[in-house]
Protein backbone atom coordinates (compact mmCIF):
# COMPACT_ATOMS: atom_id res chain seq x y z
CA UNK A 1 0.00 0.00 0.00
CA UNK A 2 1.54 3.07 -0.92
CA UNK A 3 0.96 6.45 0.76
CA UNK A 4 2.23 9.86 0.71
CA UNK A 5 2.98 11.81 3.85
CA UNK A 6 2.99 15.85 3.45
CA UNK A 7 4.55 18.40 6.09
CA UNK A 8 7.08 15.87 7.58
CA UNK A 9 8.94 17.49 10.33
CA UNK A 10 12.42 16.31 11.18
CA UNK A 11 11.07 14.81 14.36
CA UNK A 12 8.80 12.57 12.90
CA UNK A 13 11.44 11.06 10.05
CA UNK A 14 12.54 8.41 12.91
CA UNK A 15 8.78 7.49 13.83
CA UNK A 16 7.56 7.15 10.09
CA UNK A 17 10.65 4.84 9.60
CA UNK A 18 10.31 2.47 12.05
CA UNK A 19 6.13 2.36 11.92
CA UNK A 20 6.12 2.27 8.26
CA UNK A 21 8.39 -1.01 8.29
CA UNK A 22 6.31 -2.48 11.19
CA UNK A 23 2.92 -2.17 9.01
CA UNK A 24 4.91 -3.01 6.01
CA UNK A 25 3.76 0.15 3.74
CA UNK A 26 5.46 2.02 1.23
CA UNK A 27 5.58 5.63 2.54
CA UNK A 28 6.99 8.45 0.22
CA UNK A 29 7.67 11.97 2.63
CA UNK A 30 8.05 15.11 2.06
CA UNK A 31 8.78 18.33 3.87
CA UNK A 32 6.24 20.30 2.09
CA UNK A 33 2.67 20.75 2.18
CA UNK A 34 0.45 19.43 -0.15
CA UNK A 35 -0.40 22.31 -3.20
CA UNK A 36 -1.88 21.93 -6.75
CA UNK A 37 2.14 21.77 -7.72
CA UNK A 38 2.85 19.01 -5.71
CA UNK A 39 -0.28 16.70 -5.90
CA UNK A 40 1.07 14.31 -8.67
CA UNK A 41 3.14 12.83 -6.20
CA UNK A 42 -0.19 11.24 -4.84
CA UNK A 43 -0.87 9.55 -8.42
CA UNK A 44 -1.48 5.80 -7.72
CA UNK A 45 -1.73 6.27 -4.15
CA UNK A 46 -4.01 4.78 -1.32
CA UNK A 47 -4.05 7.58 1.06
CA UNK A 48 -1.94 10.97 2.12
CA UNK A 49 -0.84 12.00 5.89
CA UNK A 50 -1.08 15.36 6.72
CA UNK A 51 -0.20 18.04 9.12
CA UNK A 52 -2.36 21.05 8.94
CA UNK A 53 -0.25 23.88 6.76
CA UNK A 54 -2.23 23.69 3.64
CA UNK A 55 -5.96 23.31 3.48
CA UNK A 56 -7.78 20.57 2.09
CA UNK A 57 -10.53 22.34 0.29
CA UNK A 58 -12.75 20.93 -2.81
CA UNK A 59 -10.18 22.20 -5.24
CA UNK A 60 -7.79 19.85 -3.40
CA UNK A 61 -10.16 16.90 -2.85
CA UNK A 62 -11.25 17.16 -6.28
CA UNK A 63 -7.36 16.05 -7.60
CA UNK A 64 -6.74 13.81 -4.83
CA UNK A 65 -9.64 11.79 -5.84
CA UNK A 66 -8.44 11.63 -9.83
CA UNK A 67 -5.28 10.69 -8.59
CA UNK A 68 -7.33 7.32 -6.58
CA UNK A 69 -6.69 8.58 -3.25
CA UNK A 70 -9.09 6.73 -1.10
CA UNK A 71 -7.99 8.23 2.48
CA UNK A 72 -7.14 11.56 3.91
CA UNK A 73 -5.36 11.14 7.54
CA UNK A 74 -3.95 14.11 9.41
CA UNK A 75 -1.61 13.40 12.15
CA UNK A 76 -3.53 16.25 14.07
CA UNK A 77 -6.91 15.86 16.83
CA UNK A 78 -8.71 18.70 14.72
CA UNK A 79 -9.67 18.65 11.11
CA UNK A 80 -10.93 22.32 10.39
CA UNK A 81 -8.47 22.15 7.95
CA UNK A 82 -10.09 19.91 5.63
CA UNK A 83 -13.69 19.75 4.06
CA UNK A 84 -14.39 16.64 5.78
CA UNK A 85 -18.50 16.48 4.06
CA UNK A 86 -16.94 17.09 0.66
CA UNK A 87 -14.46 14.45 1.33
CA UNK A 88 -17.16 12.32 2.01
CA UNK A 89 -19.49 13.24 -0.29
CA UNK A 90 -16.58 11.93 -2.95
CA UNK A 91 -16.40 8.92 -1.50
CA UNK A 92 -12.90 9.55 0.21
CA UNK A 93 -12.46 8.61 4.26
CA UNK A 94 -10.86 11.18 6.55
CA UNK A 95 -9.54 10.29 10.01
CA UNK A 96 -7.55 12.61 12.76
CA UNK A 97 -5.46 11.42 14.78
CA UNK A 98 -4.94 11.01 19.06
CA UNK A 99 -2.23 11.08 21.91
CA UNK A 100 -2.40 11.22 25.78
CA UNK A 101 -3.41 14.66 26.93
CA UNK A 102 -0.76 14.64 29.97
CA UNK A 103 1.59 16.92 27.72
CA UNK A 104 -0.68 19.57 26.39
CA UNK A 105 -2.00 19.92 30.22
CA UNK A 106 1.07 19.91 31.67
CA UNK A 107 1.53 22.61 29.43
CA UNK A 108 -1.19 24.45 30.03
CA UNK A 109 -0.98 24.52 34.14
CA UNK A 110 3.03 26.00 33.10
CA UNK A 111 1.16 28.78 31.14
CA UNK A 112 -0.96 29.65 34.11
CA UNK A 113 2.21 29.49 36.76
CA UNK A 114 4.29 31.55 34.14
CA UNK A 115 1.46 34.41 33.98
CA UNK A 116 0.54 34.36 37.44
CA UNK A 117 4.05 35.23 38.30
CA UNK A 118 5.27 37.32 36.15
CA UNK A 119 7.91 34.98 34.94
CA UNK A 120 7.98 36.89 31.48
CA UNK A 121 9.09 40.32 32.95
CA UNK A 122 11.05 38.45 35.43
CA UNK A 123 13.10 36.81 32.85
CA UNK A 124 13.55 40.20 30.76
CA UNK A 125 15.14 41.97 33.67
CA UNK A 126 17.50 39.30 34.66
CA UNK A 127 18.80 39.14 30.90
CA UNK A 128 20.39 42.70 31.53
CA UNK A 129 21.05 42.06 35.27
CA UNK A 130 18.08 44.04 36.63
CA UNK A 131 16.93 41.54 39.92
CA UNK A 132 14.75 43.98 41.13
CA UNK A 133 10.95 42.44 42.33
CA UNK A 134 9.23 45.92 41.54
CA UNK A 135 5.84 45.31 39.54
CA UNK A 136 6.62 41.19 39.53
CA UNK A 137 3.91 40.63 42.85
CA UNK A 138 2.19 37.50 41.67
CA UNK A 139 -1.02 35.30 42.53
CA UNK A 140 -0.97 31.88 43.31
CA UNK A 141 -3.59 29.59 41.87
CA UNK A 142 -4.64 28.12 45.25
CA UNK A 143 -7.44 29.73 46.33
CA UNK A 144 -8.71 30.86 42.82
CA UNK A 145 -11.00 29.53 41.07
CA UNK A 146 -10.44 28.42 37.29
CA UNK A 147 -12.87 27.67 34.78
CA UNK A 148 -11.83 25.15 32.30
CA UNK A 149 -13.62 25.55 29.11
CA UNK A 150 -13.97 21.70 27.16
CA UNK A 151 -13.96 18.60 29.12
CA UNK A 152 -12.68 16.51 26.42
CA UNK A 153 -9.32 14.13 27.17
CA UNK A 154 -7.43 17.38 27.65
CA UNK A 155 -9.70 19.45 29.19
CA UNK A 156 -10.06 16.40 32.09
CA UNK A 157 -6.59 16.20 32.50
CA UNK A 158 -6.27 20.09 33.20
CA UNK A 159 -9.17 19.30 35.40
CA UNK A 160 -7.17 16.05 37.34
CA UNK A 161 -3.95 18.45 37.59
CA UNK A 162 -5.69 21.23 39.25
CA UNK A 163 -7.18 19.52 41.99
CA UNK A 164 -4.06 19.41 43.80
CA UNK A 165 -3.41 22.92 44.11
CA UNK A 166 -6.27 23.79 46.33
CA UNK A 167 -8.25 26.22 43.78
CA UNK A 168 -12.17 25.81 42.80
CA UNK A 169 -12.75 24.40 39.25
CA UNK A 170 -15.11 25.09 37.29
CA UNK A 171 -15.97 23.06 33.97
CA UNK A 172 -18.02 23.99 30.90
CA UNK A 173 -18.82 21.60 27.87
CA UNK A 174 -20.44 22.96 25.08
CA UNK A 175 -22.28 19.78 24.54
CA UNK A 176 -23.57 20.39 28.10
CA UNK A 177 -22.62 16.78 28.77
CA UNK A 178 -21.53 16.07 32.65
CA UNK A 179 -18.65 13.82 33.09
CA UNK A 180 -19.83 12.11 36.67
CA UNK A 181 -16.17 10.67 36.65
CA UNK A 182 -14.94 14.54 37.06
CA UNK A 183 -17.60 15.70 38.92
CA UNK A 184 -15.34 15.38 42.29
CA UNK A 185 -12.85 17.21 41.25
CA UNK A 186 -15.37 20.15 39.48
CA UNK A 187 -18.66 21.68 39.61
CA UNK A 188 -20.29 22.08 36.00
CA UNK A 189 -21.94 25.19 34.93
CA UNK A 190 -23.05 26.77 32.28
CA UNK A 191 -20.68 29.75 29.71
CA UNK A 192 -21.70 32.55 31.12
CA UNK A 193 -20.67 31.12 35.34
CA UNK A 194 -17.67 30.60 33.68
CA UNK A 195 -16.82 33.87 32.13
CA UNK A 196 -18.66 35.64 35.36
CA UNK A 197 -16.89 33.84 38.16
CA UNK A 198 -13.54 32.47 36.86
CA UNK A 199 -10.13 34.17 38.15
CA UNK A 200 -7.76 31.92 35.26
CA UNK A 201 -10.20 30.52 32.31
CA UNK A 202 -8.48 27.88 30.48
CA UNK A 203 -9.28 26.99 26.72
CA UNK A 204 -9.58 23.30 25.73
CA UNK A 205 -12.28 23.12 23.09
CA UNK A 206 -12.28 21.87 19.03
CA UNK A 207 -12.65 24.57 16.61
CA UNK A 208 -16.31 24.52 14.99
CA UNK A 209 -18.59 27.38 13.62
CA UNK A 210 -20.06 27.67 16.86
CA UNK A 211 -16.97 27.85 19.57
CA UNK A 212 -14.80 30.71 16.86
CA UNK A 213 -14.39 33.27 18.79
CA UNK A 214 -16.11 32.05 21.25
CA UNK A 215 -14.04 34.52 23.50
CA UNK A 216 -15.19 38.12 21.83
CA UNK A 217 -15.37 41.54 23.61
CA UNK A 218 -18.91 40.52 24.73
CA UNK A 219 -17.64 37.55 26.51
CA UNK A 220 -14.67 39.52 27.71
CA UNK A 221 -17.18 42.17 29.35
CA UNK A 222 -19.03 39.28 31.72
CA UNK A 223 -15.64 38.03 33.27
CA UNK A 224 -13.66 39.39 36.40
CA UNK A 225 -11.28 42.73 36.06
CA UNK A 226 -7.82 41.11 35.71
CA UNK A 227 -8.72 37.92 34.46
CA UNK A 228 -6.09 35.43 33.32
CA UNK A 229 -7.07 33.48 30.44
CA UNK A 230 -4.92 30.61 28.39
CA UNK A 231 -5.72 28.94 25.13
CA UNK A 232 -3.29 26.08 24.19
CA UNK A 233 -6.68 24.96 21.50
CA UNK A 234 -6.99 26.91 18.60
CA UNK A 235 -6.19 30.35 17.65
CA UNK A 236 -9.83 31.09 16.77
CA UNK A 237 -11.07 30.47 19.64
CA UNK A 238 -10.33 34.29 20.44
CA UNK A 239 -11.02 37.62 18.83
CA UNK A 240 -7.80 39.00 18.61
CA UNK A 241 -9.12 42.40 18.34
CA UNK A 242 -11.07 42.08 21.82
CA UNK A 243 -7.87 40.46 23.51
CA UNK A 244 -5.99 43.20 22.38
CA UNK A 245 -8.58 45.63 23.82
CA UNK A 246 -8.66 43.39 26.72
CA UNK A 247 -4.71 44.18 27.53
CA UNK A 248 -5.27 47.78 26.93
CA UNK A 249 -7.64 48.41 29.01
CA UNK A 250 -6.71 45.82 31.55
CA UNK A 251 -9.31 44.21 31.92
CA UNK A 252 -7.32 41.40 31.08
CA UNK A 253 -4.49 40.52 33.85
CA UNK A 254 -2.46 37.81 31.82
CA UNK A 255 -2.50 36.22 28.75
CA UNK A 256 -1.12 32.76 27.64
CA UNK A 257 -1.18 31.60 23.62
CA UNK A 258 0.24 28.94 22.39
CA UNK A 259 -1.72 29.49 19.12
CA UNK A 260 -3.08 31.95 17.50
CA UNK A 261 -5.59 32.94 14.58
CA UNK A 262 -3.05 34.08 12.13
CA UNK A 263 0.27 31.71 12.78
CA UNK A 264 -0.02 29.58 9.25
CA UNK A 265 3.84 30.41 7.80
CA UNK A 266 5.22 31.84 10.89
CA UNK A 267 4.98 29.02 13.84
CA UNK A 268 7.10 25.84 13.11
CA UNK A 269 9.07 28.32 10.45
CA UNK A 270 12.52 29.97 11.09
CA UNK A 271 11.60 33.22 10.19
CA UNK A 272 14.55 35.44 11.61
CA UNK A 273 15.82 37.29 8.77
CA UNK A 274 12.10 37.78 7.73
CA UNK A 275 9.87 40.57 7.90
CA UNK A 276 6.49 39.49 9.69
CA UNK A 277 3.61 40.87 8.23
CA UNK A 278 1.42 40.20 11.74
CA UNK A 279 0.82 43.40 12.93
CA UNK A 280 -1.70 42.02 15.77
CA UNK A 281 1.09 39.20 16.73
CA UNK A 282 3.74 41.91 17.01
CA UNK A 283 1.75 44.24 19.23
CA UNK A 284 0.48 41.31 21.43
CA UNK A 285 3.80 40.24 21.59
CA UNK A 286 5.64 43.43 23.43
CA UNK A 287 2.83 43.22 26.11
CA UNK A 288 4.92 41.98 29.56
CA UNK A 289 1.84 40.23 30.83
CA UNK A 290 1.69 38.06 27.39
CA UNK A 291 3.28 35.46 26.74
CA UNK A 292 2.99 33.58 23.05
CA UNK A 293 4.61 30.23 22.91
CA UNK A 294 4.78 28.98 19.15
CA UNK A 295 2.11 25.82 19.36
CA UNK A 296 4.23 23.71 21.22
CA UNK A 297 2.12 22.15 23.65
CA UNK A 298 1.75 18.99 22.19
CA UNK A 299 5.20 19.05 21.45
CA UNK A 300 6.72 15.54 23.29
CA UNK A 301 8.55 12.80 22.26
CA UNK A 302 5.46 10.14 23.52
CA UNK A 303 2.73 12.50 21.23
CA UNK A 304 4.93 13.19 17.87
CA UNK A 305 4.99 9.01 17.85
CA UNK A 306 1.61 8.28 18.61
CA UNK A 307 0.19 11.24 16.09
CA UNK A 308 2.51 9.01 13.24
CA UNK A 309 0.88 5.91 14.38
CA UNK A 310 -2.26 7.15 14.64
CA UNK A 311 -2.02 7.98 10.95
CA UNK A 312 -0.34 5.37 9.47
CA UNK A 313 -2.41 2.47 11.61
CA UNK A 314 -5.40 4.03 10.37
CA UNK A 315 -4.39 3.40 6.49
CA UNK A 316 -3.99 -0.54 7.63
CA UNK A 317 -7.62 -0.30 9.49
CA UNK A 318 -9.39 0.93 6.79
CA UNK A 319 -7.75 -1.11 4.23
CA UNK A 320 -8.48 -4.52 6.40
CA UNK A 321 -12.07 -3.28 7.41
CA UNK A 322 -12.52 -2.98 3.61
């Protein structure tokens, strides 16, 4: 079976090369993301592998499935970057892929230590020898209470973390399920107890036309003055414009990103001789309460290997189920 994996990082060379063996398929990989220029290479393939740096629209799905491609995998959890109904509608099966949550949690509860103490400014000053506490006062999270926003895999393990440091937690689903298995560890409430009550709100829900921007100026206006919010999700969760407003004004007391809206050909991209056109990232950026990571939560050895396996195990699946 012969498949064609796009946007191959250097980290994943080692995984693709031992999986592919085990599974016995023929995988041909490439740095680059799939375009109209490169899409002959999937001629007389089963299936591709993606990442998510190109999107997989009907223009795209349309070639692939002249070509015979059967199966679209990305070796990501979401898929907003493919047209998963036209996909389907073609005939063609699409599949994400999974890994433990521990590493995007851990993650996150560093992004909430880092902004509750000031490590960003803290760091700044000691880089020209300045080891003055001035202006770096922080808050502890025990004693606060945090609203975590998504109680999927991730969102529980963010919820299992913080019930050791003595704070109140808070969960919202959107599908307004309750998880009984969580519910000693949090009390489930509705959006709007979230954004009214919360001192740290934490982001851990999928992309979909109803959660974008899900955090806006009106939602910004419910929640506490000096809030602390972290998204480690998707970039579109937030409206950039209100977040920027938010730091402004201060209504917002910390932010943490690890994504955000605008990052496709600047995150995972040496870009230092470059100019940045990113006007909002460069603002947000200089702010000493904000700090941007560059999507790296999920970044660990144990998830880059089980995102590859996840992917390529799903070509074997299909093919067997078939």
């Amino acid at each position: 079976m012969k498949i064609i994996a796009f946007d191959v990082r250097f980290d994943e060379l080692v995984h693709f090369d031992k999986i592919k063996k085990s599974l016995g398929l023929e995988v041909v990989s490439t740095e680059d993301p799939i375009t109209k220029e490169n899409i002959h290479l999937t001629e007389g393939a089963y299936g591709i592998s993606i990442l998510a740096y190109a999107q997989i629209d009907k223009e795209i799905i349309d070639m692939l499935r002249k070509n015979g491609v059967e199966h679209i995998s990305t070796r990501t959890v979401g898929v907003n970057h493919i047209d998963v109904a036209y996909a389907e509608q073609k005939g063609m099966l699409v599949t994400n892929s999974s890994y433990k949550p521990d590493g995007v949690a851990e993650f996150t509860l560093m992004m909430m230590l880092l902004s509750l103490r000031k490590y960003k400014a803290a760091m700044f000053r000691g880089n020209v020898n300045d080891y003055s506490l001035i202006g770096l006062d922080g808050k502890e999270i025990k004693g606060s209470t945090v609203g975590v926003m998504g109680t999927g895999s991730i969102g529980a393990a963010v919820i299992r973390l913080l019930s050791g440091f003595g704070c109140k937690i808070l969960a919202y689903s959107p599908t307004g399920k309750v998880k009984p298995e969580l519910e000693p560890y949090a009390e489930f409430v509705d959006l709007d107890t979230i954004l009214k009550k919360s001192d740290i709100i934490t982001l851990h829900i999928p992309l979909t036309k109803g959660t974008k921007y899900i955090i806006n100026k009106e939602a910004l206006d419910k929640m506490k003055q000096g809030v602390t919010l972290v998204n480690c999700s998707r970039g579109e969760l937030m409206e950039i414009d209100a977040m920027i407003e938010g730091i402004e004004t201060k209504k917002i007391g910390a932010l943490a990103l690890d994504v955000f809206e605008d990052e496709a050909g600047i995150y995972h991209q040496d870009r230092r001789t470059d100019i940045i056109a990113n006007r909002n990232m460069a603002y947000l950026r200089q702010f000493p309460n904000v700090v941007m990571t560059q999507h790296m939560a999920f970044f660990t050895d144990n998830s880059i290997e089980s995102m590859v396996k996840c992917s390529l195990e799903s070509f074997v699946k299909a093919s067997n189920a078939g």
